[in-house]
N, C-alpha and C. Protein backbone atom coordinates (compact mmCIF):
# COMPACT_ATOMS: atom_id res chain seq x y z
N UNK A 1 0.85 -1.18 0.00
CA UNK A 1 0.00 0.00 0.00
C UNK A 1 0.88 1.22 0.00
N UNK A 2 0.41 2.12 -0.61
CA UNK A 2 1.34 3.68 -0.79
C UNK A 2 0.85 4.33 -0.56
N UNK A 3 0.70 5.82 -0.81
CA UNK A 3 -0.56 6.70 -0.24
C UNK A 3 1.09 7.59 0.38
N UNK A 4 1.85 8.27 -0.40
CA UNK A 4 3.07 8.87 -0.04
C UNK A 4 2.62 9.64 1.03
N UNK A 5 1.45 10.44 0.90
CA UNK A 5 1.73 11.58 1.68
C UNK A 5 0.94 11.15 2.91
N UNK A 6 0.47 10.55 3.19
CA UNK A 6 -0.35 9.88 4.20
C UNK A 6 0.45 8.95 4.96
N UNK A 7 1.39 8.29 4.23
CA UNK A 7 2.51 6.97 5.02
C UNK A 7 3.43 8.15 5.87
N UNK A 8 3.57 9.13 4.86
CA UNK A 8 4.79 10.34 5.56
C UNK A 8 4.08 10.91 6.90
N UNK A 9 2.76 11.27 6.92
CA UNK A 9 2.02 11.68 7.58
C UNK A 9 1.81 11.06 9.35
N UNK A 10 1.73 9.69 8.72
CA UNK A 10 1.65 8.17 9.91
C UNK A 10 3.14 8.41 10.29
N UNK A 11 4.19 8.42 9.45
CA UNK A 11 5.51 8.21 10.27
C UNK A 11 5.60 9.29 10.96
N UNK A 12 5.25 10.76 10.42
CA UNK A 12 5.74 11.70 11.06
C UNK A 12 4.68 11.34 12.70
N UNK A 13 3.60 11.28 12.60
CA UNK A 13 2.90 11.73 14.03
C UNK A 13 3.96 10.05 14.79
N UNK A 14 4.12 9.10 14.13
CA UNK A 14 4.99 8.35 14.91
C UNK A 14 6.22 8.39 15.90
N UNK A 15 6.84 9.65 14.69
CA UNK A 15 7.94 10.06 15.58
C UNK A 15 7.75 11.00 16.53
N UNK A 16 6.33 11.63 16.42
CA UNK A 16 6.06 12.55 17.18
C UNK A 16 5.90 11.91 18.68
N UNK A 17 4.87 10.76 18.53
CA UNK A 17 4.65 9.84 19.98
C UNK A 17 5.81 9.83 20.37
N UNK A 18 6.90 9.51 19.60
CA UNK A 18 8.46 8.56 20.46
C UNK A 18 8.89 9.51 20.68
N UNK A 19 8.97 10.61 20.86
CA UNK A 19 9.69 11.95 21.06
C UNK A 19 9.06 12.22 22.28
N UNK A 20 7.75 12.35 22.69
CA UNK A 20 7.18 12.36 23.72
C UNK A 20 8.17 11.54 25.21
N UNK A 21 8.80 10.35 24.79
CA UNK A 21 9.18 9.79 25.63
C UNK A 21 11.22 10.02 25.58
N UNK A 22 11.25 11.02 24.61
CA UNK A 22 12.61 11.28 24.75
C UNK A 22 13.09 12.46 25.96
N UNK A 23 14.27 12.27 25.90
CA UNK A 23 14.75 13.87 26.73
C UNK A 23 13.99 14.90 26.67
N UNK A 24 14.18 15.78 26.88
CA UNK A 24 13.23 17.41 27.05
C UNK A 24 14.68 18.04 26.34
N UNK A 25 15.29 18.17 26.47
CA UNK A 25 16.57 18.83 26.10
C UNK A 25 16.80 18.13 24.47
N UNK A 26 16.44 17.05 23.71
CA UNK A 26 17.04 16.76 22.54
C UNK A 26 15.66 16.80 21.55
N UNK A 27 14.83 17.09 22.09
CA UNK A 27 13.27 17.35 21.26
C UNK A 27 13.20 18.49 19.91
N UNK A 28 13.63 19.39 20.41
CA UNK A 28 14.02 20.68 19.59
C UNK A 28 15.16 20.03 18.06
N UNK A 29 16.46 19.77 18.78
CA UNK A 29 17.10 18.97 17.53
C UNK A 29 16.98 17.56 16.87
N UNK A 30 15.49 17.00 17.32
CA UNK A 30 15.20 16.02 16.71
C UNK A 30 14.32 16.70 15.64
N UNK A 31 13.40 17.77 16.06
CA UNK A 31 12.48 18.42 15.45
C UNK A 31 13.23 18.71 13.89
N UNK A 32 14.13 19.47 14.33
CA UNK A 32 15.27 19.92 12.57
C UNK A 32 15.85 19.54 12.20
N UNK A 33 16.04 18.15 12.96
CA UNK A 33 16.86 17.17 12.21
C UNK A 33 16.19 16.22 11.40
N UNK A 34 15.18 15.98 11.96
CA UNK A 34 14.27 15.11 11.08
C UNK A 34 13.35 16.40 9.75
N UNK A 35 13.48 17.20 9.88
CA UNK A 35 12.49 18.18 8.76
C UNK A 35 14.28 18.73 7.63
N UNK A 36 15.72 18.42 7.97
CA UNK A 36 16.57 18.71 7.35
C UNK A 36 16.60 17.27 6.38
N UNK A 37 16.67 16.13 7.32
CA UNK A 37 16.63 15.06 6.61
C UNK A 37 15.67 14.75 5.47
N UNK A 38 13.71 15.15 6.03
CA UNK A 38 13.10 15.11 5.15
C UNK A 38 13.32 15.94 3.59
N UNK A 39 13.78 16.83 3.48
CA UNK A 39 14.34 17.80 2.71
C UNK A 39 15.31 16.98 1.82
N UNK A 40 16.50 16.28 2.67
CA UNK A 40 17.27 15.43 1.72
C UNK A 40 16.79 14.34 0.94
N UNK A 41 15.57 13.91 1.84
CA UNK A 41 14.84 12.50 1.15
C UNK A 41 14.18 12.55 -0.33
N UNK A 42 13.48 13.85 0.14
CA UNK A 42 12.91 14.91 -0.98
C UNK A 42 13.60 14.77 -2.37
N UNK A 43 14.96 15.71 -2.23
CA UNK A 43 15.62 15.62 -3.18
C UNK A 43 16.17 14.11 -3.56
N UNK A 44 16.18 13.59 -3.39
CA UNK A 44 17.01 12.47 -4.03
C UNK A 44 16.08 11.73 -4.71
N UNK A 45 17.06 11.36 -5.79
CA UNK A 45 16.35 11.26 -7.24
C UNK A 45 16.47 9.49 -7.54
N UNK A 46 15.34 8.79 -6.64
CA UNK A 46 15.73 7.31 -6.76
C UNK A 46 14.87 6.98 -7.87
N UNK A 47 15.64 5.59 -8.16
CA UNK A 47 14.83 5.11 -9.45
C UNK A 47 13.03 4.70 -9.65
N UNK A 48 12.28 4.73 -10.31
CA UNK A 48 11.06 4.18 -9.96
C UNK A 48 11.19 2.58 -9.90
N UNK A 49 12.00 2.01 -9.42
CA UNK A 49 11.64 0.83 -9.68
C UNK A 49 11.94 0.39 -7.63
N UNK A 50 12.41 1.54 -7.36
CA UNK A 50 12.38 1.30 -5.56
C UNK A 50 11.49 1.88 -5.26
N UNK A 51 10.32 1.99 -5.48
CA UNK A 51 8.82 2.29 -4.89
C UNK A 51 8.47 1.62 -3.54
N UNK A 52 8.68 0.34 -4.03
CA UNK A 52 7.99 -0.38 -3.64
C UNK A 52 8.68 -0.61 -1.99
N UNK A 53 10.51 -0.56 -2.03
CA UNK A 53 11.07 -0.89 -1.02
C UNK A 53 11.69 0.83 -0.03
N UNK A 54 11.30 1.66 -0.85
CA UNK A 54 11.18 2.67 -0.43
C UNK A 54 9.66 3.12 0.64
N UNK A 55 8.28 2.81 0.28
CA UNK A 55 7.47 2.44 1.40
C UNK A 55 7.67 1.37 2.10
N UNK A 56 8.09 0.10 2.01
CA UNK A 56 8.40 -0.78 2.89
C UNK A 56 9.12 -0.44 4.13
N UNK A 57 10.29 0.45 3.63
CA UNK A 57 11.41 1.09 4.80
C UNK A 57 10.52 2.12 5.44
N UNK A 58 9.39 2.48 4.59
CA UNK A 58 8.83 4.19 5.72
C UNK A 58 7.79 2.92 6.47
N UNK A 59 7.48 1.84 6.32
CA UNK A 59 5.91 1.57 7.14
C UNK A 59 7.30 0.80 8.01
N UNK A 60 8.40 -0.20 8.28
CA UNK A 60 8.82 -0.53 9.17
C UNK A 60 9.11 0.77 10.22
N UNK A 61 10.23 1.91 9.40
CA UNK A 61 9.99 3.30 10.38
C UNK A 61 8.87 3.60 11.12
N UNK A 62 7.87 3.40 10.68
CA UNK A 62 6.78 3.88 11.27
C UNK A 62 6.86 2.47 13.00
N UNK A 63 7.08 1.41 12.30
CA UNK A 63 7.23 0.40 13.56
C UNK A 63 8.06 0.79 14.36
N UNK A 64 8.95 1.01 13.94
CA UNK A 64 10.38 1.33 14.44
C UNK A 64 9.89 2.55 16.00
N UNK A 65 9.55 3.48 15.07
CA UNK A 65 9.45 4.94 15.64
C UNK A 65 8.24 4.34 16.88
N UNK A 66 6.80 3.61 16.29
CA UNK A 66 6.14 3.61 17.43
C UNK A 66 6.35 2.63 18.43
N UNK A 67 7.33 1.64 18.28
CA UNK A 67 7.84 0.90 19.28
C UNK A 67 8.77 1.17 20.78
N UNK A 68 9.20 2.15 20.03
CA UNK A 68 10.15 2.94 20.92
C UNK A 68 9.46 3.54 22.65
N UNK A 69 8.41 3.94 22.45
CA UNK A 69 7.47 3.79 23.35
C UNK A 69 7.36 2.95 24.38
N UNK A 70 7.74 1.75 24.33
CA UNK A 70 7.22 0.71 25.30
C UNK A 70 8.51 0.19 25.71
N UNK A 71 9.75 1.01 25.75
CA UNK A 71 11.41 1.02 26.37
C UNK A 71 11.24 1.20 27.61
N UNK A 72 11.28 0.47 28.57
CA UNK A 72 11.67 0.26 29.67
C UNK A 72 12.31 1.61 30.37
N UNK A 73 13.15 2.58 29.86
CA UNK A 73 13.77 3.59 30.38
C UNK A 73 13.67 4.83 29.27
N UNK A 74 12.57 4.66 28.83
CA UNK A 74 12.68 5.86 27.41
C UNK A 74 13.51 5.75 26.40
N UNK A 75 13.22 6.81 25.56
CA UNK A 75 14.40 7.11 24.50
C UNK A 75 15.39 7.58 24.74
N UNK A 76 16.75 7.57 24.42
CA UNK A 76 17.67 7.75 24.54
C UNK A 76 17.88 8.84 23.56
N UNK A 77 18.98 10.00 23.97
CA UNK A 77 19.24 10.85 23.12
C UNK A 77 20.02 10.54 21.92
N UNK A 78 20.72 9.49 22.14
CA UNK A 78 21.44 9.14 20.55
C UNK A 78 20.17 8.18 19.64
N UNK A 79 19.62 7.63 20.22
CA UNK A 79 18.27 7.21 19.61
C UNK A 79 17.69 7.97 19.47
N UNK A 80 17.09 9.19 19.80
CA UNK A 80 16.10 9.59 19.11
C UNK A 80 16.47 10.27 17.68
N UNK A 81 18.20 10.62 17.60
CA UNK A 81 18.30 11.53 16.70
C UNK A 81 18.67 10.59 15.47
N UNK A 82 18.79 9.37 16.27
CA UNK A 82 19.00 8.55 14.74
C UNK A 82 17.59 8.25 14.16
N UNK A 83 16.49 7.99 15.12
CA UNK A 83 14.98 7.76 14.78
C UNK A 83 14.43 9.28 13.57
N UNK A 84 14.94 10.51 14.01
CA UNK A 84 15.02 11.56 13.32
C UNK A 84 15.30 11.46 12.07
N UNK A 85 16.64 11.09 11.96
CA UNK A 85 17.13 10.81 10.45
C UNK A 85 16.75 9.54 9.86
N UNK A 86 15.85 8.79 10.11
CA UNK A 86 15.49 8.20 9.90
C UNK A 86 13.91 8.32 9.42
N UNK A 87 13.77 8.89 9.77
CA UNK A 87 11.98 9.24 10.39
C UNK A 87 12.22 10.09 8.71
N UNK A 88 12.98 11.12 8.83
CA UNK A 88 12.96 12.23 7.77
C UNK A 88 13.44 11.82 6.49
N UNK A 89 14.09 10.69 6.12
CA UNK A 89 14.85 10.75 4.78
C UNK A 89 13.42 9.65 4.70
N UNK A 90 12.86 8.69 5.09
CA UNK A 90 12.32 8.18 4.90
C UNK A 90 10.41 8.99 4.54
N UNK A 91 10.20 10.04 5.04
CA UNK A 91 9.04 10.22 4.62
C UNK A 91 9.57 11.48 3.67
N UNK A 92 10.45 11.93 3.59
CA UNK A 92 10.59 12.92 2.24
C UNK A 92 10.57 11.91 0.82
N UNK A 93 11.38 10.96 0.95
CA UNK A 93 11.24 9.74 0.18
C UNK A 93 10.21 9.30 -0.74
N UNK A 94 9.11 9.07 0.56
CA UNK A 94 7.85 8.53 0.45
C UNK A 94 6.97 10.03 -0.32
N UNK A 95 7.28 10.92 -0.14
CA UNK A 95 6.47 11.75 -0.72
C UNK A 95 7.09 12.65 -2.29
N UNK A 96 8.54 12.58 -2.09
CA UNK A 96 8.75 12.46 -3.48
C UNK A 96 8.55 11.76 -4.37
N UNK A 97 8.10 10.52 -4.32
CA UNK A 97 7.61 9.63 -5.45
C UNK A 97 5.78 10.43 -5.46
N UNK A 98 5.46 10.04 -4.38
CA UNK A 98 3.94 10.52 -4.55
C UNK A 98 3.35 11.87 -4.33
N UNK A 99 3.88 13.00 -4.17
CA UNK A 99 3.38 14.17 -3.83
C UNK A 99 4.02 15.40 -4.22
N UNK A 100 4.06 16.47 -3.55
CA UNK A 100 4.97 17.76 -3.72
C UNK A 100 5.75 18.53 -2.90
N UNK A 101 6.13 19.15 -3.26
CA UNK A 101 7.44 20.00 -2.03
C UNK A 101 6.48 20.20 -1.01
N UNK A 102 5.17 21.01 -1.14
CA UNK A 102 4.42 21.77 -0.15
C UNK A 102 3.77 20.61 0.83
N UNK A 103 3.95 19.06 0.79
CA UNK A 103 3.38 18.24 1.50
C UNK A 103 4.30 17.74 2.52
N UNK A 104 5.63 18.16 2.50
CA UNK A 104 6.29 18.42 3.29
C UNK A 104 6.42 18.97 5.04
N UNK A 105 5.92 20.13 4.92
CA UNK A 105 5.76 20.94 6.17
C UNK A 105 3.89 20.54 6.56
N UNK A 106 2.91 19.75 6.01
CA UNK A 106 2.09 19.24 6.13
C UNK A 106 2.13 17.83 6.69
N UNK A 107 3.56 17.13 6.62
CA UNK A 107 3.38 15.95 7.33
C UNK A 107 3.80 16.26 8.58
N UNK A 108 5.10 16.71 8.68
CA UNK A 108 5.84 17.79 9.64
C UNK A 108 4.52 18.20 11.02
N UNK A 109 3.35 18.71 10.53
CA UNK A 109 2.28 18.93 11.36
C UNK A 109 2.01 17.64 12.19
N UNK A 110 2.11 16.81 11.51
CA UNK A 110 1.89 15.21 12.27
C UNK A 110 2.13 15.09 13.15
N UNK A 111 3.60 15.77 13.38
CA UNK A 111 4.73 15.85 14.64
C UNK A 111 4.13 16.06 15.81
N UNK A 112 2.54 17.12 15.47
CA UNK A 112 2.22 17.62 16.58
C UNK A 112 1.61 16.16 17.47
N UNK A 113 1.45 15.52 17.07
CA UNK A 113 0.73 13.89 17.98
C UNK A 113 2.20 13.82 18.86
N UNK A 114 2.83 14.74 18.90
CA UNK A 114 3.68 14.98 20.36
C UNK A 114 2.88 15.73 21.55
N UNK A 115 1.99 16.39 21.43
CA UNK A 115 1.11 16.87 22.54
C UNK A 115 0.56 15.68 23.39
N UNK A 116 -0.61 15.77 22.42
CA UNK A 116 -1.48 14.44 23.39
C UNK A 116 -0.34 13.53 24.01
N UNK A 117 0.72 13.03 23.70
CA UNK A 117 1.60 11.96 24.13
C UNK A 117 2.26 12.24 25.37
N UNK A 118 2.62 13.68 24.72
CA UNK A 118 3.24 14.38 26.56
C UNK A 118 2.40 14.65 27.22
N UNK A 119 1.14 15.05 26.99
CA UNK A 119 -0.01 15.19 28.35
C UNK A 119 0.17 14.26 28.93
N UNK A 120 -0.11 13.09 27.99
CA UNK A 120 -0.15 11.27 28.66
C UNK A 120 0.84 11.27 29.75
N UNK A 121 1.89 11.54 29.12
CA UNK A 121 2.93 11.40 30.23
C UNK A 121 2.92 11.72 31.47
N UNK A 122 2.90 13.19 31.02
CA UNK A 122 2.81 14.35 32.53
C UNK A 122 2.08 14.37 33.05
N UNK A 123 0.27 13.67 32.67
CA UNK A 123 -0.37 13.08 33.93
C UNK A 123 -0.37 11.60 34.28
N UNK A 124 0.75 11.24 34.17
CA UNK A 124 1.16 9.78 34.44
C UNK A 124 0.12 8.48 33.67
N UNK A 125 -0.20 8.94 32.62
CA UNK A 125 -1.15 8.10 31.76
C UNK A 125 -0.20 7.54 30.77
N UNK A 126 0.74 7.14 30.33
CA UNK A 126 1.77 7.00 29.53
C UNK A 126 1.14 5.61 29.07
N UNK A 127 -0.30 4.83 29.50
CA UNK A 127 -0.61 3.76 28.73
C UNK A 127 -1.62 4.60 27.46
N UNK A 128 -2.51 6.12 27.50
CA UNK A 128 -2.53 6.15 26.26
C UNK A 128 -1.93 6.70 25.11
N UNK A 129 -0.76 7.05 25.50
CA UNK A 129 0.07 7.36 24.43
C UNK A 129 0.84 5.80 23.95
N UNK A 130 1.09 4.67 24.59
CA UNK A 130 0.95 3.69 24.17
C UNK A 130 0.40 3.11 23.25
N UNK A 131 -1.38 3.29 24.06
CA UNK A 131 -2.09 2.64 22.88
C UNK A 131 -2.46 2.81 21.86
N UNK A 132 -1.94 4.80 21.46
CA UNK A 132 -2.01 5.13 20.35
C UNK A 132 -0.81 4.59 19.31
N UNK A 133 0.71 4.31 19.83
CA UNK A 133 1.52 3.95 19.06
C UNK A 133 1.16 2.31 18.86
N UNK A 134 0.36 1.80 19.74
CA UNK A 134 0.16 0.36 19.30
C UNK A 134 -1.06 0.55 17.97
N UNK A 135 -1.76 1.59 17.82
CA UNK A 135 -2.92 1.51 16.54
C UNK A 135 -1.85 1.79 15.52
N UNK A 136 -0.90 2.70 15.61
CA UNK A 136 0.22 2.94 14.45
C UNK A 136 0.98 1.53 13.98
N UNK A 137 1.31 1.37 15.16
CA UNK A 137 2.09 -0.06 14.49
C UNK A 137 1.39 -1.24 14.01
N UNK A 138 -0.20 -0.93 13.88
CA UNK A 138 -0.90 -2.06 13.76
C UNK A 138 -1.38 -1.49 12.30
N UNK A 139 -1.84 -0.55 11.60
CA UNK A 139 -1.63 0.01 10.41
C UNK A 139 -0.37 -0.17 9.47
N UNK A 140 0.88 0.01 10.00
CA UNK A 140 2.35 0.13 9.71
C UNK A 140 1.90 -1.46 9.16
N UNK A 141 1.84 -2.36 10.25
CA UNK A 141 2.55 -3.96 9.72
C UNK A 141 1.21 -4.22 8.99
N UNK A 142 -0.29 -3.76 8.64
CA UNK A 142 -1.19 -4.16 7.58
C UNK A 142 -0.61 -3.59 6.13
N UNK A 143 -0.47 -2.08 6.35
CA UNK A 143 0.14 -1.21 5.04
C UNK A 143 1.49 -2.52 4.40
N UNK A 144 2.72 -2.72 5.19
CA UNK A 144 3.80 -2.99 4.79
C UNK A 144 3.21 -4.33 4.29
N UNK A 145 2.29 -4.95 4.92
CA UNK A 145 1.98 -6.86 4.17
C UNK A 145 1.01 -6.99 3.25
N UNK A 146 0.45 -5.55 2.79
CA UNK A 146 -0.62 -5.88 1.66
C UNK A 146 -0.07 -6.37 0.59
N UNK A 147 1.11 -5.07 0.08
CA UNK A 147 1.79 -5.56 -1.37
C UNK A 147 2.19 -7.09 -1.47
N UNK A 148 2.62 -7.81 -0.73
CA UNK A 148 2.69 -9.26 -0.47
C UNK A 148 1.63 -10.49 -0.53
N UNK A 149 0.57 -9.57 0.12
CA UNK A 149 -0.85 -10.91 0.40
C UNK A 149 -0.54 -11.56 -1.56
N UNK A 150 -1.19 -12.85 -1.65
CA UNK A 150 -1.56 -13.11 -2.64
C UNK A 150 -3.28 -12.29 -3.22
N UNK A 151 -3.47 -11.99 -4.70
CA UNK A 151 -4.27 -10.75 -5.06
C UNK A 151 -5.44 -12.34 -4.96
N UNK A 152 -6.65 -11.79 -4.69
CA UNK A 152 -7.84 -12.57 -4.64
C UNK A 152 -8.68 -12.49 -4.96
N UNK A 153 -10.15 -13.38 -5.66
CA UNK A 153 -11.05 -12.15 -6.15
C UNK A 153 -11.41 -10.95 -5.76
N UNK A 154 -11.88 -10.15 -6.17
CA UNK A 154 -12.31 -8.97 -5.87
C UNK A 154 -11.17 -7.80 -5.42
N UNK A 155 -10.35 -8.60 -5.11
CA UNK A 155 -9.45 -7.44 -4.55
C UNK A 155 -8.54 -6.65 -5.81
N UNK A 156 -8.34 -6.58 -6.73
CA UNK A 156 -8.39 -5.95 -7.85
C UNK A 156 -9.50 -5.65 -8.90
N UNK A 157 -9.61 -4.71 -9.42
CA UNK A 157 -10.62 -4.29 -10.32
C UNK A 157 -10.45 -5.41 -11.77
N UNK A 158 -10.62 -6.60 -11.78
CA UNK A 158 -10.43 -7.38 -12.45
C UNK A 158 -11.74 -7.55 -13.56
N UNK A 159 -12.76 -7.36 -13.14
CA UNK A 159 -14.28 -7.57 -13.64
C UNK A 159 -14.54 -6.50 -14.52
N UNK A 160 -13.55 -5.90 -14.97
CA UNK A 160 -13.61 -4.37 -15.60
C UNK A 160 -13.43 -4.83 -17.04
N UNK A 161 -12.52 -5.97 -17.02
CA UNK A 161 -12.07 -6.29 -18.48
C UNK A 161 -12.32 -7.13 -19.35
């Protein structure tokens, strides 16, 4: 499944949850590090024939990012900034094949699903910012195993021809 600007969209509010549970002090340079990276993802000029493993890498990110959540001692500051550059080359990626420059600072908004996550926190509710990264990662691993299922009736517009 693809849907560039929407997968970018899911990763970004992903990284937004896992940021919730990072430092207070490395939040800010995860923020521009991941919107510098998206920028690089952007530009780079991959072939069309990595479509396919180019969303694969943004819906595991998206696992990646909302797993991070359920760490025993939080995120770590060298983790989060690699989750950053990660988070960002991967949904600029995803939206250069499918979208435009201006959908960019629109996934970026995603980020904001860092609120609700830190409320969670700071009133010691940190199971629903959980259970929101568990609905992400449960989208993430349907999106990443569709292209795979075997195709079945109906599930292509086959009756057309």
């Amino acid at each position: 499944m693809r849907g560039g600007v929407a997968a970018a969209m899911l990763l970004c509010a992903a990284f937004g949850v896992a940021l919730a549970f990072a430092p207070r002090s490395v939040r800010m340079a995860c923020f521009l590090t991941m919107a510098i990276s998206a920028i690089c993802g952007f530009a780079l000029t991959l072939p069309q024939a990595t479509v396919d493993l180019v969303f694969l890498c943004g819906w595991l990110s998206v696992i990646a990012c909302a797993a991070t959540v359920h760490l025993p001692r939080g995120l770590s500051a060298q983790l989060a900034i690699l989750l950053a550059v990660d988070a960002g080359l991967c949904s600029g990626a995803m939206i250069a094949f499918e979208g435009h420059w201006y959908h960019l600072p629109a996934a970026w908004l995603c980020m904001l699903a860092l609120v609700p996550a830190l409320l969670a926190v700071r009133w010691r509710v940190p199971v629903a910012a959980k259970v929101m990264s568990s609905w992400l990662i449960a989208i993430a691993v349907l999106a990443a195993a569709l292209p795979y299922l075997p195709v079945t009736p109906g599930y292509l517009p086959d009756h057309l021809e």
